[in-house]
C-alpha atoms as a PDB file:
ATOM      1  CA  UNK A   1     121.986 102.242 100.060  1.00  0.00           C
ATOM      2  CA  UNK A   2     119.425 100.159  98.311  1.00  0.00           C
ATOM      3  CA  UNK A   3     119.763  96.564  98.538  1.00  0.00           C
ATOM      4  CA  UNK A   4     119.687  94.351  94.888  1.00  0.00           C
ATOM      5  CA  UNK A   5     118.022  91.695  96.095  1.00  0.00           C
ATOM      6  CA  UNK A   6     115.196  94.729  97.507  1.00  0.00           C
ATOM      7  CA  UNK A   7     113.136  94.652  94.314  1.00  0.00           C
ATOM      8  CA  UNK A   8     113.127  91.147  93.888  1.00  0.00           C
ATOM      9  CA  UNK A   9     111.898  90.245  97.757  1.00  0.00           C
ATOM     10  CA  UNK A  10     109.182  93.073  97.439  1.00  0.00           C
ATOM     11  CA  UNK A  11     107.885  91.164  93.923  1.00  0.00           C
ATOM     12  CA  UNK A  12     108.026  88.159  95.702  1.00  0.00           C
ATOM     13  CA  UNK A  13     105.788  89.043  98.910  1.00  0.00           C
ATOM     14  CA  UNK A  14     103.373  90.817  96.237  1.00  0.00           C
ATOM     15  CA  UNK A  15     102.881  86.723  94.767  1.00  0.00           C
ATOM     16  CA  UNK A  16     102.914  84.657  98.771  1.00  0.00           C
ATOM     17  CA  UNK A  17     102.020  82.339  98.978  1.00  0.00           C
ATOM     18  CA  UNK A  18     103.886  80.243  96.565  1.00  0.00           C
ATOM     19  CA  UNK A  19     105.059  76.612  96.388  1.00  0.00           C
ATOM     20  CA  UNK A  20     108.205  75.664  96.008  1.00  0.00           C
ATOM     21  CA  UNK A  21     110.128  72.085  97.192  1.00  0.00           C
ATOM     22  CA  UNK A  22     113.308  72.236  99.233  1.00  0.00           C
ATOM     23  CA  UNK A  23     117.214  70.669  97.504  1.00  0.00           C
ATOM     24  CA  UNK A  24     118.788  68.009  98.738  1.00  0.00           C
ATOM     25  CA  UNK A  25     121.363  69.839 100.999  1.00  0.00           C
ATOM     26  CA  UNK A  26     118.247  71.100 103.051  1.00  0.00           C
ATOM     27  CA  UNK A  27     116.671  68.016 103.526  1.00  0.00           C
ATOM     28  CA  UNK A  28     119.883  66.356 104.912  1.00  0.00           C
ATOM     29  CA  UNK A  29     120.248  69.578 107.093  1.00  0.00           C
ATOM     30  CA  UNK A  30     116.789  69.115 108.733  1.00  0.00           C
ATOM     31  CA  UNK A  31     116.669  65.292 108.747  1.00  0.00           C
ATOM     32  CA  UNK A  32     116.027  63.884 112.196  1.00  0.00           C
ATOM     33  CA  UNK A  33     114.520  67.664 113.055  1.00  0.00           C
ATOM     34  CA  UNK A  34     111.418  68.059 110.524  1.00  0.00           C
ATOM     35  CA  UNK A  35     109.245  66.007 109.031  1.00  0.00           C
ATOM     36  CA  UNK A  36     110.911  66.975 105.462  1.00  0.00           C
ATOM     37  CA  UNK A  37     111.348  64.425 102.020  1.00  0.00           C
ATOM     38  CA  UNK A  38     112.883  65.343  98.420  1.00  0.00           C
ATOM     39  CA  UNK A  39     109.273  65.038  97.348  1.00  0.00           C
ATOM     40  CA  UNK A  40     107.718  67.759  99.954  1.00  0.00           C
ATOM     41  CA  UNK A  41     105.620  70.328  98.567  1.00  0.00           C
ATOM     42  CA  UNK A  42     106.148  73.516 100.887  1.00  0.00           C
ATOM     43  CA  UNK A  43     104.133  77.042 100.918  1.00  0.00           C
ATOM     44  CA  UNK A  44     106.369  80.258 101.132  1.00  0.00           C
ATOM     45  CA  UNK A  45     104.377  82.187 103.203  1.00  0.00           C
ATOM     46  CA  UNK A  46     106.869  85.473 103.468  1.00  0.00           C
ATOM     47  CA  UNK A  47     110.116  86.169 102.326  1.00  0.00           C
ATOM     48  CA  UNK A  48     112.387  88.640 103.986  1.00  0.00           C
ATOM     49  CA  UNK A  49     115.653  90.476 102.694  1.00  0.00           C
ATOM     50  CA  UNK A  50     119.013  89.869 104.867  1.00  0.00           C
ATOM     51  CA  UNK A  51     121.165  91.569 101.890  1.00  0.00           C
ATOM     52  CA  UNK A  52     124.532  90.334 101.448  1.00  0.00           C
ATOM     53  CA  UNK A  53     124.870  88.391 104.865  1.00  0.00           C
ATOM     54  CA  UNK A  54     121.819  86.016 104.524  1.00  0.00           C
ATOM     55  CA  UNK A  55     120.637  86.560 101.051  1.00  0.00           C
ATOM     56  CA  UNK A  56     116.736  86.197 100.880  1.00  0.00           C
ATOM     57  CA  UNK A  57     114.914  84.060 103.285  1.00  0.00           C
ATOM     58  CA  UNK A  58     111.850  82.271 103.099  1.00  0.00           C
ATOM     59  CA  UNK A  59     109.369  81.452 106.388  1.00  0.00           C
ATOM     60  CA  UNK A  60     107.464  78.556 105.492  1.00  0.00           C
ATOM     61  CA  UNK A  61     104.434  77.408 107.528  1.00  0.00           C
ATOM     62  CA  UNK A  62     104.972  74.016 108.478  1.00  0.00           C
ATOM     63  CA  UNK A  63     102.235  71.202 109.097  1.00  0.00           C
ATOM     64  CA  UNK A  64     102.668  71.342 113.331  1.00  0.00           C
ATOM     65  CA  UNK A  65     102.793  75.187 113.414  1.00  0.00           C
ATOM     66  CA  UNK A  66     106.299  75.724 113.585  1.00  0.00           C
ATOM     67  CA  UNK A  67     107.929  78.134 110.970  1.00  0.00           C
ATOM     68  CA  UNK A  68     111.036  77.018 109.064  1.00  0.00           C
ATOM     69  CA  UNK A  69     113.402  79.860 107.468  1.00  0.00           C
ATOM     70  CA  UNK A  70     115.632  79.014 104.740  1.00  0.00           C
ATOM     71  CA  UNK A  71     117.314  80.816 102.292  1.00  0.00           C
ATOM     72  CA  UNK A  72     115.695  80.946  99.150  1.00  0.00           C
ATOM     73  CA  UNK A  73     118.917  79.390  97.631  1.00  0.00           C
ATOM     74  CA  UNK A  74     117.633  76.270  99.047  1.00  0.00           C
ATOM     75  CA  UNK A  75     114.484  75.684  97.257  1.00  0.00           C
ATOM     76  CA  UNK A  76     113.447  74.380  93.970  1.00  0.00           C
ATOM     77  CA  UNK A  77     111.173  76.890  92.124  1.00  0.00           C
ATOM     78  CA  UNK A  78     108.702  75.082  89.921  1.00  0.00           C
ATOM     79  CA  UNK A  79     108.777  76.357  86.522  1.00  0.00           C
ATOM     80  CA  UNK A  80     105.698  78.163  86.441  1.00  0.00           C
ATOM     81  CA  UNK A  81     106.206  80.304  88.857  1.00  0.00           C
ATOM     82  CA  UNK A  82     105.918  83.610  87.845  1.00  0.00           C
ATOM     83  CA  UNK A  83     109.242  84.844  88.627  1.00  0.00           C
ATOM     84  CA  UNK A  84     110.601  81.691  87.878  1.00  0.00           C
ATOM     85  CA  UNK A  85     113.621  82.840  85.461  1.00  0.00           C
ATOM     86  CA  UNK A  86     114.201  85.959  88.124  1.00  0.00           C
ATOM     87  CA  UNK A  87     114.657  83.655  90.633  1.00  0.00           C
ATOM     88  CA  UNK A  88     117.100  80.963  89.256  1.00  0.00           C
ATOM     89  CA  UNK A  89     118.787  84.128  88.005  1.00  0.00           C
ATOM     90  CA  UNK A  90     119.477  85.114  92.044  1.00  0.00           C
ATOM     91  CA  UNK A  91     120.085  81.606  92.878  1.00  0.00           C
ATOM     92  CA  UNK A  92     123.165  80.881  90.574  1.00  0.00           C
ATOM     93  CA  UNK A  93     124.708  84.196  91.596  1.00  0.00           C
ATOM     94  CA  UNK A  94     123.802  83.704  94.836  1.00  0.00           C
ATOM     95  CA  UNK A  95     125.755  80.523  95.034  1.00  0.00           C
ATOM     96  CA  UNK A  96     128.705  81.940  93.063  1.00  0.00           C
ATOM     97  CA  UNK A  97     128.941  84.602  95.071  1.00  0.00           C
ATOM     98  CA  UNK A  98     128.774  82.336  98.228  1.00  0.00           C
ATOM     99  CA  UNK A  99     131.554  79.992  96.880  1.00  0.00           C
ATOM    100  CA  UNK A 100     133.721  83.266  95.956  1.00  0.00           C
ATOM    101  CA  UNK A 101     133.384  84.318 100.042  1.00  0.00           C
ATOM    102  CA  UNK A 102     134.132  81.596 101.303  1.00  0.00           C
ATOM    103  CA  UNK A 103     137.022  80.515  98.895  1.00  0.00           C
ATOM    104  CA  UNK A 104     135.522  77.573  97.356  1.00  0.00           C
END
């Protein structure tokens, strides 16, 4: 069966590396773990497709080395990024759908 969020990761790994700043939620999550602010600017270096149990996932390149994975429903896009309306399309259905799972 082919995955829905397929064509959209393969667009996005044809435009890595691409900026992009993390929400709120994730910088509470990683405070006290990595060096991470509201005003961080972070490089996407690959995204990878987990379908419906992880959603789309972003490995970003951190400044000591490490790689940090997140799901792409934790980062603000900037506006001109080319897939910009694409992507905030995923995210708010991505979210719904979340919140429908888990009976929120």
């Amino acid at each position: 069966m082919f995955d829905k969020y397929e064509i959209l990761t393969e667009k996005l790994n044809k435009i890595v590396p691409f900026s992009a700043s993390p929400t709120r939620e994730l910088v509470v999550q990683l405070r006290g773990k990595i060096p991470i602010t509201l005003k961080s600017t972070l490089l996407v270096n690959s995204v990878h497709n987990t379908n419906d149990i992880g959603g789309i996932v972003c490995a970003i390149q951190m400044d000591n080395k490490e790689v940090l994975a997140c799901s792409l429903v934790h980062l603000i896009i900037p506006p001109d990024n080319a897939l910009y309306r694409e992507l905030l399309d995923y995210q708010l259905k991505r979210i719904k759908y979340l919140k429908k799972i888990n009976g929120l």
